[in-house]
N, C-alpha and C. Protein backbone atom coordinates (compact mmCIF):
# COMPACT_ATOMS: atom_id res chain seq x y z
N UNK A 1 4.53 29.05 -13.28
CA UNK A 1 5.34 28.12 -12.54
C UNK A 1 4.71 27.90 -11.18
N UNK A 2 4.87 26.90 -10.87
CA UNK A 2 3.82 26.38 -9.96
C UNK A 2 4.88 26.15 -8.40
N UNK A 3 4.38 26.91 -7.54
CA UNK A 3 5.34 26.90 -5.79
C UNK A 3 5.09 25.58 -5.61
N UNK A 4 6.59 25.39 -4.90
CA UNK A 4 6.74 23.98 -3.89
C UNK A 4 6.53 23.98 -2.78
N UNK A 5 5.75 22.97 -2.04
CA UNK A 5 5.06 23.08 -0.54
C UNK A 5 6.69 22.63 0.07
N UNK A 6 6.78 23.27 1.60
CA UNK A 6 7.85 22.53 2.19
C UNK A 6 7.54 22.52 3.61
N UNK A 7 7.40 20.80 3.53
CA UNK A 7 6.44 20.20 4.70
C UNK A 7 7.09 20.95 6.10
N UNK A 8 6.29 20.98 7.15
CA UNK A 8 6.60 21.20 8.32
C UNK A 8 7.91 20.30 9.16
N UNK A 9 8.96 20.42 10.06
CA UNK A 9 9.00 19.28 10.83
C UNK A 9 8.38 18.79 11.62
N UNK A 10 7.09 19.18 11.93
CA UNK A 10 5.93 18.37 13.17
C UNK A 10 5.61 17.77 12.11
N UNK A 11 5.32 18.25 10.74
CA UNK A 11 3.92 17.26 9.94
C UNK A 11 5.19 15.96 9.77
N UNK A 12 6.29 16.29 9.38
CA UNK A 12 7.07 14.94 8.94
C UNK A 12 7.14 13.91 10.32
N UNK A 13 7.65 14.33 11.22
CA UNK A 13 7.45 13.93 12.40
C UNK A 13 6.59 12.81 12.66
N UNK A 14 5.25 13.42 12.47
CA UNK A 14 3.72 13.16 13.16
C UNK A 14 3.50 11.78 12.12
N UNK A 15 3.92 12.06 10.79
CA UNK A 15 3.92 11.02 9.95
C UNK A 15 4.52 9.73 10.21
N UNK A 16 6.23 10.49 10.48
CA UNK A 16 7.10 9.30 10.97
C UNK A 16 6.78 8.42 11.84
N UNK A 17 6.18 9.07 13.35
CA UNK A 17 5.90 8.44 14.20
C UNK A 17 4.01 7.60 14.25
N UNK A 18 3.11 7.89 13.48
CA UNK A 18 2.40 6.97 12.93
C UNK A 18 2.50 5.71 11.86
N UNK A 19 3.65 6.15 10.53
CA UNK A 19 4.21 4.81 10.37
C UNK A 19 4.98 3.66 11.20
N UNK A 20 5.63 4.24 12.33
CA UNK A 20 6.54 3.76 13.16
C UNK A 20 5.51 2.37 14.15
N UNK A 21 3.94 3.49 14.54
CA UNK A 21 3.36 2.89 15.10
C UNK A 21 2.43 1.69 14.30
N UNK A 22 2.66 2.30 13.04
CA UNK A 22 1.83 1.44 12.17
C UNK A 22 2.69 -0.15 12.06
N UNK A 23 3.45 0.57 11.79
CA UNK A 23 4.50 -0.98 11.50
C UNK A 23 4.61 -1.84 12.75
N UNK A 24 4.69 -1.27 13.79
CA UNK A 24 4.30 -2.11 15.43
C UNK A 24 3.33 -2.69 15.09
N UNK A 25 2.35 -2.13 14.51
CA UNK A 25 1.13 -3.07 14.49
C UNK A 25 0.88 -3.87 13.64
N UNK A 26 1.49 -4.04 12.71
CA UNK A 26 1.44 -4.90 11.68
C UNK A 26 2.47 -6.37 12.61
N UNK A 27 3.47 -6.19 13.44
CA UNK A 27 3.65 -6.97 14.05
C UNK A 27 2.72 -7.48 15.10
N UNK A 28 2.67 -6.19 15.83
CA UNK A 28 0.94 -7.51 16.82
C UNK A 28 0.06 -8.21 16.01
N UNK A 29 -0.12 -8.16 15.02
CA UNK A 29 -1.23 -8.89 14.10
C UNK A 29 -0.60 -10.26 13.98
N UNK A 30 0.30 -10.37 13.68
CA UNK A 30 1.01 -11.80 13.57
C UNK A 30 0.99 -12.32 14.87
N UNK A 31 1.62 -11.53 15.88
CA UNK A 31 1.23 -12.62 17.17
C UNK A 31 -0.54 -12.59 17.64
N UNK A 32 -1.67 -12.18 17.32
CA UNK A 32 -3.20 -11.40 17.54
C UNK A 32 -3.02 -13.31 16.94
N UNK A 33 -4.27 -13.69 17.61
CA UNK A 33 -4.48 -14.86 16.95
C UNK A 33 -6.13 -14.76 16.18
N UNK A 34 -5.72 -14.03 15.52
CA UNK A 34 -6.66 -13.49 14.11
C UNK A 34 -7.26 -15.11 13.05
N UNK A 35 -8.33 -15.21 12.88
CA UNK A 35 -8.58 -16.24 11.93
C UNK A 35 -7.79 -15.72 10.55
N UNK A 36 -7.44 -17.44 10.25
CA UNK A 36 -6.82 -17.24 8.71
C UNK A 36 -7.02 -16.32 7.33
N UNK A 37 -7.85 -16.16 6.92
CA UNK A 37 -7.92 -15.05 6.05
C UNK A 37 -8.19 -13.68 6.25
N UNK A 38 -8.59 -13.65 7.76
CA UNK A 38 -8.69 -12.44 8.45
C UNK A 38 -7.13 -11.75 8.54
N UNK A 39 -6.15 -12.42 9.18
CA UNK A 39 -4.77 -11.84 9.38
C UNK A 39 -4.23 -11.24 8.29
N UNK A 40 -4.10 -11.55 7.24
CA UNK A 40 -3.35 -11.49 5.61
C UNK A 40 -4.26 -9.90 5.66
N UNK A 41 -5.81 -10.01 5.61
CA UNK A 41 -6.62 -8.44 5.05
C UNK A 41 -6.20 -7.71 6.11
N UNK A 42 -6.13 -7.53 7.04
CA UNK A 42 -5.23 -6.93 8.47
C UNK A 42 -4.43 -6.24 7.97
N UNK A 43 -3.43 -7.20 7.66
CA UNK A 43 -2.02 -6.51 7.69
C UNK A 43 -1.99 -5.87 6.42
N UNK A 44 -2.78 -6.09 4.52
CA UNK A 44 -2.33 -5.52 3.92
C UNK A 44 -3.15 -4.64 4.20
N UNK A 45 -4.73 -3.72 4.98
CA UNK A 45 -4.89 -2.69 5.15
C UNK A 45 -4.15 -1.63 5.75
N UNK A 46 -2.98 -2.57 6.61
CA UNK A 46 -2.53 -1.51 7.51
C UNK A 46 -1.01 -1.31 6.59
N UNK A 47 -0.64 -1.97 5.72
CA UNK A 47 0.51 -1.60 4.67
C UNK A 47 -0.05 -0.37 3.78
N UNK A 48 -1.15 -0.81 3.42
CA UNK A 48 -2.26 0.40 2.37
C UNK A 48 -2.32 1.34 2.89
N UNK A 49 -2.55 1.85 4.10
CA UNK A 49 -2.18 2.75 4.88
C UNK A 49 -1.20 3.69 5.36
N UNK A 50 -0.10 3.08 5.65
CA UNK A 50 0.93 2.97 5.58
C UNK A 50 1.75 3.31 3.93
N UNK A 51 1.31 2.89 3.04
CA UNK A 51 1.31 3.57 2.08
C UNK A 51 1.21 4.85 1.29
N UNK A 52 -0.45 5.19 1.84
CA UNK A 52 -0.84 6.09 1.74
C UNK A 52 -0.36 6.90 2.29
N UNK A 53 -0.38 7.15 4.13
CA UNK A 53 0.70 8.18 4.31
C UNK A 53 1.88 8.44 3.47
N UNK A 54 2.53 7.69 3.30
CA UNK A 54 4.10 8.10 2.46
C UNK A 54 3.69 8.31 0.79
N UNK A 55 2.94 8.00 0.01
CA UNK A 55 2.88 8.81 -1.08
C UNK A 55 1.68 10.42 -0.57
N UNK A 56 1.28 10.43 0.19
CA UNK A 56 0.54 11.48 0.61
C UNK A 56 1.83 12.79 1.80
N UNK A 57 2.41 12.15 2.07
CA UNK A 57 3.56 13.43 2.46
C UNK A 57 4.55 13.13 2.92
N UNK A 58 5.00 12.33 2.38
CA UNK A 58 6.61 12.61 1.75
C UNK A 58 6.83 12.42 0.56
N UNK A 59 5.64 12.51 -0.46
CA UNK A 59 5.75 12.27 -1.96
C UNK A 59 5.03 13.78 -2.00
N UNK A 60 4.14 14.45 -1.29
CA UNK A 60 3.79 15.66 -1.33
C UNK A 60 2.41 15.78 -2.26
N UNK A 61 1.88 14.49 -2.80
CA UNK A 61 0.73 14.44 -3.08
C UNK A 61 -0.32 14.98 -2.68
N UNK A 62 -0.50 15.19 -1.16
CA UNK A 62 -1.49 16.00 -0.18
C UNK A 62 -1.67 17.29 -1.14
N UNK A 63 -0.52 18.46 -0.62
CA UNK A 63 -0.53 19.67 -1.39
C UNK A 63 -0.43 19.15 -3.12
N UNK A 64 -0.11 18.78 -3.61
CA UNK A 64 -0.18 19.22 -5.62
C UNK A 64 -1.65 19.09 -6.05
N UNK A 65 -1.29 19.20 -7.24
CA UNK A 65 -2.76 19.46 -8.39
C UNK A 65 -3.37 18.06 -8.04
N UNK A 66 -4.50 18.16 -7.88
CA UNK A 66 -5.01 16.95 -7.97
C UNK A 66 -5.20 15.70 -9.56
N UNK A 67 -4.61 16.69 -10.66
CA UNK A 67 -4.00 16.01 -11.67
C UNK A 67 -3.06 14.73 -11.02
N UNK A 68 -2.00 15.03 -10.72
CA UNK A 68 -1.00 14.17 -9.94
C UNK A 68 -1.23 13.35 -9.39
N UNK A 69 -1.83 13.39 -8.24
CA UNK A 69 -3.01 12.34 -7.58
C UNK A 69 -3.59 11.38 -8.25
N UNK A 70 -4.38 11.87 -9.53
CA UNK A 70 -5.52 11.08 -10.25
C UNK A 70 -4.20 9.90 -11.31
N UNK A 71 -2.88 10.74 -11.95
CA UNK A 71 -2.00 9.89 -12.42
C UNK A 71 -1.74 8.77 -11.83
N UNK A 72 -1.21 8.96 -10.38
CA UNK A 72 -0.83 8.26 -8.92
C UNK A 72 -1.43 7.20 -8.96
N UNK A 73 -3.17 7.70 -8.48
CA UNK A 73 -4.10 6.36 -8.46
C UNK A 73 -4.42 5.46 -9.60
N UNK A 74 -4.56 5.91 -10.79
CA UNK A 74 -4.76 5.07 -12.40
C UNK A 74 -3.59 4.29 -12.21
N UNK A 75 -2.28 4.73 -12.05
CA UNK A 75 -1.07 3.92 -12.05
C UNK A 75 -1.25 2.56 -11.22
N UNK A 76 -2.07 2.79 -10.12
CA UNK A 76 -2.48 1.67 -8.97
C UNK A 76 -3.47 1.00 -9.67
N UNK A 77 -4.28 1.58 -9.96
CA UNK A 77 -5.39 0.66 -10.83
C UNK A 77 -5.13 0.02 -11.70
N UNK A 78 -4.18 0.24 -12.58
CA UNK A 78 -3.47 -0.27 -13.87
C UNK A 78 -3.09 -1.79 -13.42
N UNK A 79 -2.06 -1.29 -12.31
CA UNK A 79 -0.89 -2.31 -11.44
C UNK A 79 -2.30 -3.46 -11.17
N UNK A 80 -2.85 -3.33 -10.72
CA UNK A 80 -3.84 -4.41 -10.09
C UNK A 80 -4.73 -4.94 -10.93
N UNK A 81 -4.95 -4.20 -12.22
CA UNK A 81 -5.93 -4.90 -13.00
C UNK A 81 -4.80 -6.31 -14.27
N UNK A 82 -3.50 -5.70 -14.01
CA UNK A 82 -2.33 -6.29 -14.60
C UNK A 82 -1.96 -7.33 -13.76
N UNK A 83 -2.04 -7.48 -12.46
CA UNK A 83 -1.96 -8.26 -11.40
C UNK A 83 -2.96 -9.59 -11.45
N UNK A 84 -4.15 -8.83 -11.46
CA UNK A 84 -5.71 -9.78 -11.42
C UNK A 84 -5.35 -10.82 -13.00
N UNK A 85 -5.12 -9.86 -13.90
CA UNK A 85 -5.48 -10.70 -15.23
C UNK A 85 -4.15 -11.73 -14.97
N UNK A 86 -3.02 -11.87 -14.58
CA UNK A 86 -1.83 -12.60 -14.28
C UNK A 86 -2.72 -13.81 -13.48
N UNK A 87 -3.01 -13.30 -12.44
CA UNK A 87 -3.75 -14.50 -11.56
C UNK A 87 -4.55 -15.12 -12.13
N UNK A 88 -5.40 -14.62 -12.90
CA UNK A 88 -6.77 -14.84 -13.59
C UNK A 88 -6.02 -16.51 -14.60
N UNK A 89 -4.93 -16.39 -15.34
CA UNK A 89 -4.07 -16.65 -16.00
C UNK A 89 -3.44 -18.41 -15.16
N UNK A 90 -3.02 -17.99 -14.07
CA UNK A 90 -2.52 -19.27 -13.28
C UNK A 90 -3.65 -20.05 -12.77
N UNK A 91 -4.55 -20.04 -12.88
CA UNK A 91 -6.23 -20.37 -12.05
C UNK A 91 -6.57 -21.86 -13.54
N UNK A 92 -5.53 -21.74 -14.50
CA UNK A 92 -6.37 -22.20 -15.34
C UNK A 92 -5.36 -23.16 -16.42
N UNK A 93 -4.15 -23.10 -15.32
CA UNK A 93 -2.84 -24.29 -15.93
C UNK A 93 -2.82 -25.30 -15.53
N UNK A 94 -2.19 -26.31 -16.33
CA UNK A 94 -2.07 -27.57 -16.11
C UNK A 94 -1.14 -27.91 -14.85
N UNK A 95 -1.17 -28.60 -14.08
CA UNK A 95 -0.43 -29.13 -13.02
C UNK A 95 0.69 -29.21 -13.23
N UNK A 96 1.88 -29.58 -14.64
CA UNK A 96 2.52 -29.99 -14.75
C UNK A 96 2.88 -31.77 -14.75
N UNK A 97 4.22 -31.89 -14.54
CA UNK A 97 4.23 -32.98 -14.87
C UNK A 97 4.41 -33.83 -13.84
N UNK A 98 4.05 -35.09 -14.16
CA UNK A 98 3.88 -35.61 -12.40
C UNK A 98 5.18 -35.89 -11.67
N UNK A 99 5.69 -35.84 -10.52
CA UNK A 99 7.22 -36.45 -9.75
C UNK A 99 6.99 -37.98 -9.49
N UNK A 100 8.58 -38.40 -10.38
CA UNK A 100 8.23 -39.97 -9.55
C UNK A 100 9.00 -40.13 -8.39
């Protein structure tokens, strides 16, 4: 049987208050007068991030088997290759029908 880690209150803390700051910054980016396709990769690195902290400790991923982890990430890879082929999919429909 395998022990449960039980996070610190500084580590939860330290977390909280870097998402806190993270998410501030995902708002300066919107007012940052960032070129157009630049702003959008901005902000979803700093969501990905932001992500990562919270499945990394408060999901407790950090400490477990790195089995868990590797499930975690395939699950992400899955999601996005299911995502891509969807898009892949709309790239290649008809307009529809015209408005009079």
């Amino acid at each position: 049987m395998s022990s449960h880690h039980i996070s610190s209150l500084g580590t939860l803390m330290t977390v909280a208050g870097a998402l806190l700051v993270l998410t501030f910054l995902t708002v300066a980016v919107t007012w940052i007068n960032i070129p157009e396709p630049f702003n959008v990769i901005v902000a979803i690195a700093i969501a990905v991030l932001k992500a990562a902290l919270v499945a990394m400790f408060f999901m407790n991923l950090y400490w477990d088997t790195k089995f868990n982890t590797v499930v975690f990430l395939m699950s992400i890879l899955f999601l996005l290759i299911f995502v891509s082929i969807t898009l892949l999919d709309t790239m290649f429909r008809d307009a529809g029908l015209p408005v009079y």
